[in-house]
N, C-alpha and C. Protein backbone atom coordinates (compact mmCIF):
# COMPACT_ATOMS: atom_id res chain seq x y z
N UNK A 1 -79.67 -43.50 60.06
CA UNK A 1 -78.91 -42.34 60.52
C UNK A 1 -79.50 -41.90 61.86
N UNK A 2 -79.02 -41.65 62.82
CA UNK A 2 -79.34 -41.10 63.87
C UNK A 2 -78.28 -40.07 64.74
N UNK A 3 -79.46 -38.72 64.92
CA UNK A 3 -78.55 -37.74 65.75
C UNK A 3 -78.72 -37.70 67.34
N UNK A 4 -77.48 -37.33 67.26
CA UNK A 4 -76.71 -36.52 69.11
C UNK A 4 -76.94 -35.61 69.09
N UNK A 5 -76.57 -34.84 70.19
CA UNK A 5 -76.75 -33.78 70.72
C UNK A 5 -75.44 -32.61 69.37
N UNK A 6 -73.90 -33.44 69.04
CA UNK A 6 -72.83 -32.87 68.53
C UNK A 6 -72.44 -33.92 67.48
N UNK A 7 -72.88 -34.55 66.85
CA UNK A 7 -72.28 -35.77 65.92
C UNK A 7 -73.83 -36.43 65.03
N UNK A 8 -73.33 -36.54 64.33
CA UNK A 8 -74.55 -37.56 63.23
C UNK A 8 -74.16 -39.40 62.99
N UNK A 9 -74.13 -40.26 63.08
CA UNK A 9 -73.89 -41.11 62.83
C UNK A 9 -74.42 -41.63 61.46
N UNK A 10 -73.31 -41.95 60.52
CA UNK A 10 -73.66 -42.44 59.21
C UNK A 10 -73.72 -43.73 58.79
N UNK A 11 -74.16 -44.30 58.01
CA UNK A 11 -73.93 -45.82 57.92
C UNK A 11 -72.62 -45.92 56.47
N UNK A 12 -71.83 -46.13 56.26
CA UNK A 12 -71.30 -46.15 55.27
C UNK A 12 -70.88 -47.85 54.69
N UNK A 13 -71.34 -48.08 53.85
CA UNK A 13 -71.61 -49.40 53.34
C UNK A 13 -70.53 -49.86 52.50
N UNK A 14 -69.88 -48.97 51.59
CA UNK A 14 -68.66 -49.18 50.91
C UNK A 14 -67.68 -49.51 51.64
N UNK A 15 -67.76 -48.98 52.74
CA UNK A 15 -66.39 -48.97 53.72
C UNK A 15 -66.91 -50.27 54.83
N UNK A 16 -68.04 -50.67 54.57
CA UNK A 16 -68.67 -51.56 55.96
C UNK A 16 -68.71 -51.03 57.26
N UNK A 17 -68.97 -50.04 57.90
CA UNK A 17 -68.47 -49.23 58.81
C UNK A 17 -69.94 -48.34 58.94
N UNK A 18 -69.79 -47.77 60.36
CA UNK A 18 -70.95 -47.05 61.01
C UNK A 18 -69.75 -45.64 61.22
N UNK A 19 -70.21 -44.51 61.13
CA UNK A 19 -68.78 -43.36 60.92
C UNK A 19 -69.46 -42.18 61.50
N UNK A 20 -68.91 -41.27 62.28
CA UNK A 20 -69.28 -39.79 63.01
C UNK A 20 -67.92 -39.36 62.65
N UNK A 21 -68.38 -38.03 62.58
CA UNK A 21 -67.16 -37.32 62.26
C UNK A 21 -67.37 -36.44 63.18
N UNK A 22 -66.25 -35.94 64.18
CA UNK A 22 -66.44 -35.42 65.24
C UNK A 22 -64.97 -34.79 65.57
N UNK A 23 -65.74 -33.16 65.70
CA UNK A 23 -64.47 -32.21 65.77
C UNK A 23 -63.04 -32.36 65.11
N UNK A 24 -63.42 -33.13 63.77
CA UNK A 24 -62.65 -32.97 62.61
C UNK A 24 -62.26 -35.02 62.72
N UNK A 25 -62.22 -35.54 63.32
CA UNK A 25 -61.91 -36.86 63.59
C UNK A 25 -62.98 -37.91 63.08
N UNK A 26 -62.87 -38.73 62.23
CA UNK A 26 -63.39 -39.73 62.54
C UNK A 26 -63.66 -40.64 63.04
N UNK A 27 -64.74 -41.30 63.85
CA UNK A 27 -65.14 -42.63 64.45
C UNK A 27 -65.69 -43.45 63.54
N UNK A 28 -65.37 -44.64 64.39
CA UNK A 28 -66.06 -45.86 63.35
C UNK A 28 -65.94 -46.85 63.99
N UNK A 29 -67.15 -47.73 63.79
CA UNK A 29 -67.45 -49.00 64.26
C UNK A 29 -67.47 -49.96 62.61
N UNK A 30 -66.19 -50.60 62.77
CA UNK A 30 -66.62 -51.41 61.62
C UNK A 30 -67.02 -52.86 61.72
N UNK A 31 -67.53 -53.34 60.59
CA UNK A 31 -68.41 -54.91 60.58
C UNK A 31 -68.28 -55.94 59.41
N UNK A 32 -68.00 -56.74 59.21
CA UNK A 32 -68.13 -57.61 58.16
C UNK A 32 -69.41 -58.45 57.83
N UNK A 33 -69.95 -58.14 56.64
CA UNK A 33 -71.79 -58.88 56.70
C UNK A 33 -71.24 -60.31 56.18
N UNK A 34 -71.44 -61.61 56.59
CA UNK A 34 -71.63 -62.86 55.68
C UNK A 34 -73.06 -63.58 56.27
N UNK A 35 -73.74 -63.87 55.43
CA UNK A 35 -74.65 -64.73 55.63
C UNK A 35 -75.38 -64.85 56.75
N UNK A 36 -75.73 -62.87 56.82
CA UNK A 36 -77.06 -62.60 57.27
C UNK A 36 -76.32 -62.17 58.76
N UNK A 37 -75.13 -62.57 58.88
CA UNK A 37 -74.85 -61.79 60.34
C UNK A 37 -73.93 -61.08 60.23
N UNK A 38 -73.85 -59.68 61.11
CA UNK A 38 -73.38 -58.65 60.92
C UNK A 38 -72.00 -58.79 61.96
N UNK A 39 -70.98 -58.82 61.66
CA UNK A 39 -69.70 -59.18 62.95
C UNK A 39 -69.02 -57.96 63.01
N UNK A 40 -68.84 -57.20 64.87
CA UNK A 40 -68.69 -55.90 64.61
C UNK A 40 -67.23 -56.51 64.95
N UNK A 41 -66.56 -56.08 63.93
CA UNK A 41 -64.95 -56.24 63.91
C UNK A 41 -64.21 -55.41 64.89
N UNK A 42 -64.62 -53.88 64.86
CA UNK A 42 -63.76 -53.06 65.28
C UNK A 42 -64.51 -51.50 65.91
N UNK A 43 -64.30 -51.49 66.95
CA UNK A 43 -65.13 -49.60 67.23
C UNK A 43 -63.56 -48.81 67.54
N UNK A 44 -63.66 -47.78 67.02
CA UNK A 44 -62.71 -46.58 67.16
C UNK A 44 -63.25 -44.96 66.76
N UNK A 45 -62.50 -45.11 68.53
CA UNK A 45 -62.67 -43.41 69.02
C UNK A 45 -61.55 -42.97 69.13
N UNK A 46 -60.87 -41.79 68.83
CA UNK A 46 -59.67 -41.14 68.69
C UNK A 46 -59.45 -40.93 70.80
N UNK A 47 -58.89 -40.89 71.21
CA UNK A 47 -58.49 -41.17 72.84
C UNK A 47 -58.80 -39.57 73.31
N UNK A 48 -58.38 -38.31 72.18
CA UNK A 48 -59.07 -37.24 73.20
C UNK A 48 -60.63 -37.10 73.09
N UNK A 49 -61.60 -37.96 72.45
CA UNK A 49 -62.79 -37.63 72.24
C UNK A 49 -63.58 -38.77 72.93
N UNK A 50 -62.40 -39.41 73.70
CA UNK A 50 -63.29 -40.62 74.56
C UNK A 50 -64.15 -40.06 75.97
N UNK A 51 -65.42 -41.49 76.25
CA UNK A 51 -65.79 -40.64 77.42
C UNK A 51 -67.21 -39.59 77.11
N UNK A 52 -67.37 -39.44 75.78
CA UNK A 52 -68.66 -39.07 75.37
C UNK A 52 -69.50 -39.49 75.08
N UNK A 53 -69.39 -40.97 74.51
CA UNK A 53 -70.92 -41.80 74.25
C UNK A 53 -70.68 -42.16 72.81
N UNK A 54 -69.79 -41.50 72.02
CA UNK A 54 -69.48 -41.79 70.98
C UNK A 54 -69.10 -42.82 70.13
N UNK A 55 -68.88 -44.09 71.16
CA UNK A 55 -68.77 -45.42 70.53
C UNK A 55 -69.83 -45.70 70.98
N UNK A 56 -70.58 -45.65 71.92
CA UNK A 56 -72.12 -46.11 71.66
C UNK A 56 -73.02 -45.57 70.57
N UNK A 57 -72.76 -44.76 70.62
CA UNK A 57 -73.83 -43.93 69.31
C UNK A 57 -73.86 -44.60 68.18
N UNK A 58 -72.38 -45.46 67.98
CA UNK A 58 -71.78 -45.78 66.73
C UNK A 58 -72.54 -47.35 67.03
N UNK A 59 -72.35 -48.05 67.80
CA UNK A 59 -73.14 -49.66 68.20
C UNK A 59 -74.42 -49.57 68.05
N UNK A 60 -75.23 -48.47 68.56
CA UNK A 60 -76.58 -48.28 68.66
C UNK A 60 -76.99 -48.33 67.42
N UNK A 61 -76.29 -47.56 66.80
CA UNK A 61 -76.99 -47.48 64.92
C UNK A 61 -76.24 -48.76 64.50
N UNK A 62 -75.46 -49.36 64.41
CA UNK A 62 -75.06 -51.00 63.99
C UNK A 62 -76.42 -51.79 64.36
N UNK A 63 -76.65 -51.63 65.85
CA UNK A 63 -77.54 -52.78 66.13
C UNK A 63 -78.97 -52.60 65.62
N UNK A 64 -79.45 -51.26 65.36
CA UNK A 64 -80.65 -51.23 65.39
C UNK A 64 -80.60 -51.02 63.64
N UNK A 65 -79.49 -51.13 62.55
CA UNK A 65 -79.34 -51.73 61.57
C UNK A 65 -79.84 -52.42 61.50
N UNK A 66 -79.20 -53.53 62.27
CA UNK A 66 -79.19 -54.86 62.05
C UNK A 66 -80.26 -55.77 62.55
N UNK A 67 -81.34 -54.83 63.13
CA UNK A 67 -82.83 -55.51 63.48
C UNK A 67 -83.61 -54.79 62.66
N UNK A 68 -83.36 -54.05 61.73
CA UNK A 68 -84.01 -53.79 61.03
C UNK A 68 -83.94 -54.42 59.40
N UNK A 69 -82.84 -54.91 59.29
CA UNK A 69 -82.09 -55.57 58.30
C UNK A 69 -82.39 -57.21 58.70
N UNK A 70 -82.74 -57.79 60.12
CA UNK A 70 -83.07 -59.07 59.78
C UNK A 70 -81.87 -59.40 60.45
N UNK A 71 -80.82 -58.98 60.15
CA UNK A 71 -79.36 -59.76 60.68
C UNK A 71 -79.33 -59.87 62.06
N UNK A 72 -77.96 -61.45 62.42
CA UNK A 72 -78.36 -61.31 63.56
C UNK A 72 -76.52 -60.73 63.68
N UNK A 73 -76.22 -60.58 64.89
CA UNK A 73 -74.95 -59.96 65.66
C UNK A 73 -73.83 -60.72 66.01
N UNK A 74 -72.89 -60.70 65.92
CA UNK A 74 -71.77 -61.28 66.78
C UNK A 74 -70.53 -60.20 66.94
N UNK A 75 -70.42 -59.87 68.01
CA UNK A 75 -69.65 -58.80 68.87
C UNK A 75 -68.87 -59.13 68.47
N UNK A 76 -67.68 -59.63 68.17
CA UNK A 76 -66.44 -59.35 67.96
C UNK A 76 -65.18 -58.73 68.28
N UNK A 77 -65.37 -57.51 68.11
CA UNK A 77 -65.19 -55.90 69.33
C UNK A 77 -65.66 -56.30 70.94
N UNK A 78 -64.46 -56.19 71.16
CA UNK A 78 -64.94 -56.11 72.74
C UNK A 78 -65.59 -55.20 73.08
N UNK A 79 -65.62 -54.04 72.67
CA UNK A 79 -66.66 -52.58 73.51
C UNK A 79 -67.83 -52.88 72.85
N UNK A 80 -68.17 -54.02 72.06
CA UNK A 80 -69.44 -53.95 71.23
C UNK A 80 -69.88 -54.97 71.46
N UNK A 81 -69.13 -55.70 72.52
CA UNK A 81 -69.82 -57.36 73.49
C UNK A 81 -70.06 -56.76 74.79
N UNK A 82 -69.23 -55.75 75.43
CA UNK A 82 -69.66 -55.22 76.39
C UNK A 82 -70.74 -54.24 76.19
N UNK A 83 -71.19 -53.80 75.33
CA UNK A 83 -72.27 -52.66 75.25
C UNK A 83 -73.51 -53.63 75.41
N UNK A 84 -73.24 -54.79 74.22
CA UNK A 84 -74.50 -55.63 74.45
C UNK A 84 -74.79 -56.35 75.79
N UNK A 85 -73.64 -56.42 76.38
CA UNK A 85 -73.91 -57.34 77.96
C UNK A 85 -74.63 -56.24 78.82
N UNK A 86 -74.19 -54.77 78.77
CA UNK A 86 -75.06 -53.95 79.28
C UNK A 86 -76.60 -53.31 79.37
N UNK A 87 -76.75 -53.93 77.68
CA UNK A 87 -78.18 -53.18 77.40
C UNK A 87 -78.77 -54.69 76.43
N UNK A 88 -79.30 -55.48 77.27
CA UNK A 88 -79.87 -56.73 77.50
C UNK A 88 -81.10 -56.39 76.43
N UNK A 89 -82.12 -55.72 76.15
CA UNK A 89 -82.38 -55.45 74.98
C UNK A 89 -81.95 -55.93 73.80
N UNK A 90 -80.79 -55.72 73.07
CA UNK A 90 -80.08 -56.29 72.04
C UNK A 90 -79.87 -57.57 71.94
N UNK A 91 -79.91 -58.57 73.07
CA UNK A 91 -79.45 -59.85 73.41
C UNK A 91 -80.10 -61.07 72.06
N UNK A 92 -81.27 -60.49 71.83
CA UNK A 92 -82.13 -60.95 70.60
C UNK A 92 -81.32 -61.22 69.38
N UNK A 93 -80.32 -59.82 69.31
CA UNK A 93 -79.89 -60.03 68.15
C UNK A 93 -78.44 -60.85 68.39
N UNK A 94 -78.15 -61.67 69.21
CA UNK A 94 -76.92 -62.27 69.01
C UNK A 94 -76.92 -63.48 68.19
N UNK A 95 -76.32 -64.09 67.93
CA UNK A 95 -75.88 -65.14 67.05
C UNK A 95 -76.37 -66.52 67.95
């Protein structure tokens, strides 16, 4: 779990999904686990709450899941191949 400044980021496992609930909306980065790698399928931000950091918040806690979990990554999500092309750090955890 990790906090923002206005949002909490949750891990929700039933749903496969990383989730903030924000000014009544939900976000979510979702993922499918098989055999140890974590594939981020999908990030969604509602369009008036874009522009805050809020799909990063949501990747950041996926990835640092998923080095803590052992798994390795495959972007899937384009905003979640571009986050990793940006913050070269993560690069470890790709597939």
């Amino acid at each position: 779990m990790s906090n923002t400044t206005n949002w909490t980021v949750r891990h929700n496992p039933a749903q496969s999904r990383f989730e903030a609930t924000v000014e009544g909306e939900t976000c979510m980065a979702d993922y499918r686990l098989q055999d140890q790698v974590m594939r981020l399928t999908h990030t969604g931000v509602a369009p008036r709450l874009e522009g805050r950091g809020i799909a990063a918040s949501l990747i950041h806690a996926a990835l640092e899941h998923a080095r803590t979990h052992g798994l390795k990554v495959d972007p899937q999500c384009s905003y979640a191949a571009a986050y990793m092309r940006k913050h070269p750090e993560t690069r470890d955890l790709l597939t």
